[in-house]
Protein backbone atom coordinates (compact mmCIF):
# COMPACT_ATOMS: atom_id res chain seq x y z
CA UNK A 1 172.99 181.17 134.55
CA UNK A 2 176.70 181.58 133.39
CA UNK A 3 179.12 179.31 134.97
CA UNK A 4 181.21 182.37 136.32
CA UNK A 5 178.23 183.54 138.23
CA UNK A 6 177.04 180.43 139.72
CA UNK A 7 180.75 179.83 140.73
CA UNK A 8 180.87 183.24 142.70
CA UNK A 9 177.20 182.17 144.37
CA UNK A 10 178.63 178.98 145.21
CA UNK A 11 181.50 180.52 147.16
CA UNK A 12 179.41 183.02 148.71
CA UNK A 13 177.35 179.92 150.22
CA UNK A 14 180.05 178.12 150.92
CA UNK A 15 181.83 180.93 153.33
CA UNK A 16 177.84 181.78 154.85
CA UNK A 17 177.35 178.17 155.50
CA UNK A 18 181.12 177.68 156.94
CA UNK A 19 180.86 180.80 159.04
CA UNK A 20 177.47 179.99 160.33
CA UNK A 21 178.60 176.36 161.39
CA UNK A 22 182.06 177.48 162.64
CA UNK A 23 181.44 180.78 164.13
CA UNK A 24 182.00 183.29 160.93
CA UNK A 25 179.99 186.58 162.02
CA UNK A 26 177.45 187.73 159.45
CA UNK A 27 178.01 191.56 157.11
CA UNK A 28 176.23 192.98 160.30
CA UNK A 29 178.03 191.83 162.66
CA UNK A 30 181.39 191.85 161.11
CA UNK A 31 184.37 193.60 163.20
CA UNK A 32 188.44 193.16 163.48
CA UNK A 33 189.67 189.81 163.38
CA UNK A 34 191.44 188.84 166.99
CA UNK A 35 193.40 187.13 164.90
CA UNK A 36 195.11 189.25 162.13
CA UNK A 37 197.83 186.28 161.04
CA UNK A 38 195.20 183.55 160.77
CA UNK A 39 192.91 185.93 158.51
CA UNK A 40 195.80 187.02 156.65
CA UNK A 41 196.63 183.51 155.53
CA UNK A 42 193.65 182.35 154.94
CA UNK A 43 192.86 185.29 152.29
CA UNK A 44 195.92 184.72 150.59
CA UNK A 45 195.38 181.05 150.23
CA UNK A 46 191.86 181.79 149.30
CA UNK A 47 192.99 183.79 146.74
CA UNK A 48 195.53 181.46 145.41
CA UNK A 49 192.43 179.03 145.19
CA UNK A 50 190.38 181.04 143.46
CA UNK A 51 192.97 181.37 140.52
CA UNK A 52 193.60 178.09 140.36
CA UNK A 53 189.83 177.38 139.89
CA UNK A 54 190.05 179.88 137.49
CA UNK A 55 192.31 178.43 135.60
CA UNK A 56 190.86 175.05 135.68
CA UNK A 57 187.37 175.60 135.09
CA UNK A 58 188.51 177.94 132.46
CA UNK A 59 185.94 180.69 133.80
CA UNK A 60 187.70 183.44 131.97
CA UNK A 61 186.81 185.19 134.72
CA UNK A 62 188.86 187.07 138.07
CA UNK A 63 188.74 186.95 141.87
CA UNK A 64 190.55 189.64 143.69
CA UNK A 65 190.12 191.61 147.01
CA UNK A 66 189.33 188.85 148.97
CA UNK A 67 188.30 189.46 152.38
CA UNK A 68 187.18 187.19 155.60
CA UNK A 69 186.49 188.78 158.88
CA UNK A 70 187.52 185.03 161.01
CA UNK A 71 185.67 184.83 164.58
CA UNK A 72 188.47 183.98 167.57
CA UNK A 73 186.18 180.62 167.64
CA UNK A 74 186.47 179.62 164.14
CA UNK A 75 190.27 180.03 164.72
CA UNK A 76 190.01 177.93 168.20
CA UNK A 77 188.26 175.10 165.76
CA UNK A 78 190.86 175.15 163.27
CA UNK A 79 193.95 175.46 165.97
CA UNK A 80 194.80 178.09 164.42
CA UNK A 81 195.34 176.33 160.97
CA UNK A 82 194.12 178.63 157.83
CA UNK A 83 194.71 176.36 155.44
CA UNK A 84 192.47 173.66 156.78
CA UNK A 85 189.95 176.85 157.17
CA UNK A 86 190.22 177.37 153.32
CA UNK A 87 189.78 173.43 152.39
CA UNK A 88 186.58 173.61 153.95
CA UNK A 89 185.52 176.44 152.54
CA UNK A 90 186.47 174.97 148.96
CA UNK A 91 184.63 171.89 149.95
CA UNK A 92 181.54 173.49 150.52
CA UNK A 93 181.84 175.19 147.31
CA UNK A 94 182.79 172.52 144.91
CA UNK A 95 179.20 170.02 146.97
CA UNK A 96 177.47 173.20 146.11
CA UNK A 97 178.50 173.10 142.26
CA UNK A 98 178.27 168.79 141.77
CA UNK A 99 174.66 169.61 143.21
CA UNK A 100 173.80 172.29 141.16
CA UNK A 101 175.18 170.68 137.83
CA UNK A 102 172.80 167.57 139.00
CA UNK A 103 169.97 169.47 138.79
CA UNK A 104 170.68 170.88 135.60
CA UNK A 105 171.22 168.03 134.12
CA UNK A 106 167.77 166.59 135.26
CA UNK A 107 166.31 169.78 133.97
CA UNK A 108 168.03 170.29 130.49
CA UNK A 109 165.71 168.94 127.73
CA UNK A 110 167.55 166.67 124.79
CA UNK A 111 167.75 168.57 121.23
CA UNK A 112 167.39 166.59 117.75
CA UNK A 113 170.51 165.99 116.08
CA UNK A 114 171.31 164.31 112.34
CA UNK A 115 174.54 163.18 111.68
CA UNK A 116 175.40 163.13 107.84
CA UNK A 117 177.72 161.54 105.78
CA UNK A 118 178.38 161.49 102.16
CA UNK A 119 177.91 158.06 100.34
CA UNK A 120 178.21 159.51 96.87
CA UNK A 121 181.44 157.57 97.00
CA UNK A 122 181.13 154.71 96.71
CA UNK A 123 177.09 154.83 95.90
CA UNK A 124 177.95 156.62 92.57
CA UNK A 125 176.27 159.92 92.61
CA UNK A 126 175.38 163.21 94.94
CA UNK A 127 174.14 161.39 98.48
CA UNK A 128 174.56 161.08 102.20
CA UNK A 129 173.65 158.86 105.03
CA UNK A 130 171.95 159.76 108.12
CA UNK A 131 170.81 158.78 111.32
CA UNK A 132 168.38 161.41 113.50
CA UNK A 133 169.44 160.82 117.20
CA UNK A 134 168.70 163.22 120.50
CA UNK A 135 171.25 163.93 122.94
CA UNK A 136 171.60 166.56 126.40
CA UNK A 137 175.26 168.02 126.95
CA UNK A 138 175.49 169.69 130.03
CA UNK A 139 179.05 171.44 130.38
CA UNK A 140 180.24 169.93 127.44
CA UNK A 141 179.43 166.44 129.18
CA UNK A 142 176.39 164.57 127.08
CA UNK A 143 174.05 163.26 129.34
CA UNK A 144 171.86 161.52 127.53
CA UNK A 145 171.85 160.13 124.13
CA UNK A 146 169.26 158.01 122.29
CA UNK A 147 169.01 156.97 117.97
CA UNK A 148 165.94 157.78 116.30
CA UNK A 149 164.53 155.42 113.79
CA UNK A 150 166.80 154.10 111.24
CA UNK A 151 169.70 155.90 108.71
CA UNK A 152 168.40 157.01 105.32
CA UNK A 153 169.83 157.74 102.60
CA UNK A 154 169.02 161.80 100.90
CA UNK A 155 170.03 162.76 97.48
CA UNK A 156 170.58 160.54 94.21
CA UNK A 157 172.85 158.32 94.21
CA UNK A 158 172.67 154.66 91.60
CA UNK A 159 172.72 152.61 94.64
CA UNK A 160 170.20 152.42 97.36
CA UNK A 161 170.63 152.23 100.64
CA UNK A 162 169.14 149.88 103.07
CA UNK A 163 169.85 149.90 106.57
CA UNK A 164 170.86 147.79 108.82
CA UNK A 165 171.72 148.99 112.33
CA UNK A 166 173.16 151.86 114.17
CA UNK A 167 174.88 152.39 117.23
CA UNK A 168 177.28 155.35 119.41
CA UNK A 169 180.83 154.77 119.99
CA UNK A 170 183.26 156.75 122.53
CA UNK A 171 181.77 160.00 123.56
CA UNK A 172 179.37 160.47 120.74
CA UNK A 173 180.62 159.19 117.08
CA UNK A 174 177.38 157.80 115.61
CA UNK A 175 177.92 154.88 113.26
CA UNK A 176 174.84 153.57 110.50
CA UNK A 177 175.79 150.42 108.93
CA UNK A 178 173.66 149.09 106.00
CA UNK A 179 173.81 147.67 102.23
CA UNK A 180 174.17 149.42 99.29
CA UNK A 181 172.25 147.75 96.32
CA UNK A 182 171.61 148.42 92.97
CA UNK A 183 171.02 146.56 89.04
CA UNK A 184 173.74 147.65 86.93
CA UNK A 185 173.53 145.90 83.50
CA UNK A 186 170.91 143.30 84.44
CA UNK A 187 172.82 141.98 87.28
CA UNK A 188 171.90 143.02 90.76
CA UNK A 189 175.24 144.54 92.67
CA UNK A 190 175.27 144.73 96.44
CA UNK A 191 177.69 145.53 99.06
CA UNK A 192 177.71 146.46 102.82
CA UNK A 193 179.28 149.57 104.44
CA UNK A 194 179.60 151.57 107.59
CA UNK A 195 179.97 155.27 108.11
CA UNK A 196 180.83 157.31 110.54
CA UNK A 197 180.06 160.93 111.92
CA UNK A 198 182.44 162.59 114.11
CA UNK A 199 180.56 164.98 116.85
CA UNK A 200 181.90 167.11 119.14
CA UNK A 201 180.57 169.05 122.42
CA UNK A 202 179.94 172.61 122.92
CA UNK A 203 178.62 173.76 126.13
CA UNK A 204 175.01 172.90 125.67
CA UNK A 205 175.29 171.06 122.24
CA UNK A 206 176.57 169.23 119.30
CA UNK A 207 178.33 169.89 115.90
CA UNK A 208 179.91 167.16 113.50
CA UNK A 209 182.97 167.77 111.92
CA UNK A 210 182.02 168.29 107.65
CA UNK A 211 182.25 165.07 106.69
């Protein structure tokens, strides 16, 4: 479901449920406000709401012709106060989207990922370390994150790699330490080294930065 769309359900269930609890009348039962003022406001600063959600959320999406048919005892509830009308009604909607998102979450699977790195420097040759790892992003938030196995080493390079742990750092930089070892001239030449790869979030997944 886009994000756009669920954000325009949300708000729909947030008015129904507000109106139901507070006195909103339903579509079929919808007639002139008693009080035009109160309903007045209370689009406006709907509206303005809407846009700044827009904004924030970056929905690339727009809200206009806003309407609320407000019951006499909705308007009793709120003394008259449309602002505190249109909290409530934002309220609802942002519980509604934290619980959706939640359930996502717990739903979206985790996808493979290998993070790569070229060693050919200083390993002498055409190579790259990696490390396979699985991760969820949900709204460009990872979820979930877990290595796989050790890092390797692909391609041929005149030292070998051996590996000796890896671990995440900050959001999801993925960092394989290990040794590099070779015999060069009858004497055996090693030396330790750490790499990182640089990932960043799309809306459901990953990509590193060409490294």
């Amino acid at each position: 479901m886009k994000k756009t769309t669920h954000t325009a359900t949300a708000l729909t269930s947030a008015i129904m449920a507000l109106g139901l609890s507070l006195g909103l009348p339903s579509a079929s039962m919808a007639h002139e406000a008693p009080e035009a003022e109160f309903t007045t406001q209370a689009e406006h600063a709907l509206q303005s709401t809407l846009a700044q959600i827009n904004q924030d959320e970056h929905l690339n999406a727009t809200f206009t012709d806003v309407h609320l048919d407000v019951s006499e005892d909705t308007i009793r509830e709120y003394n008259g106060d449309a602002d505190a009308y249109v909290k409530d009604i934002i309220d609802l909607y942002r519980r509604d989207g934290e619980n959706t998102s939640k359930v996502r979450a717990r739903r979206a699977a985790p996808r493979r990922y290998t993070s790569s790195v070229f060693s050919g420097v200083p390993a002498g040759g055409y190579c790259n370390v990696k490390q396979d790892f699985e991760a969820t992003v949900v709204n460009h938030r990872v979820t979930h994150k877990r290595l796989l196995g050790s890092s390797y080493q692909t391609g041929v390079c005149l030292f070998q790699w051996s590996h000796n742990h890896s671990w995440f750092e900050g959001n999801l930089d993925v960092l394989s330490k290990g040794t590099f070892h070779a015999v060069v001239k009858g004497s055996g030449i090693s030396f330790a080294a750490t790499f990182r790869a640089f990932f960043h979030t799309n809306k459901d997944s990953l990509w590193q930065e060409f490294q």
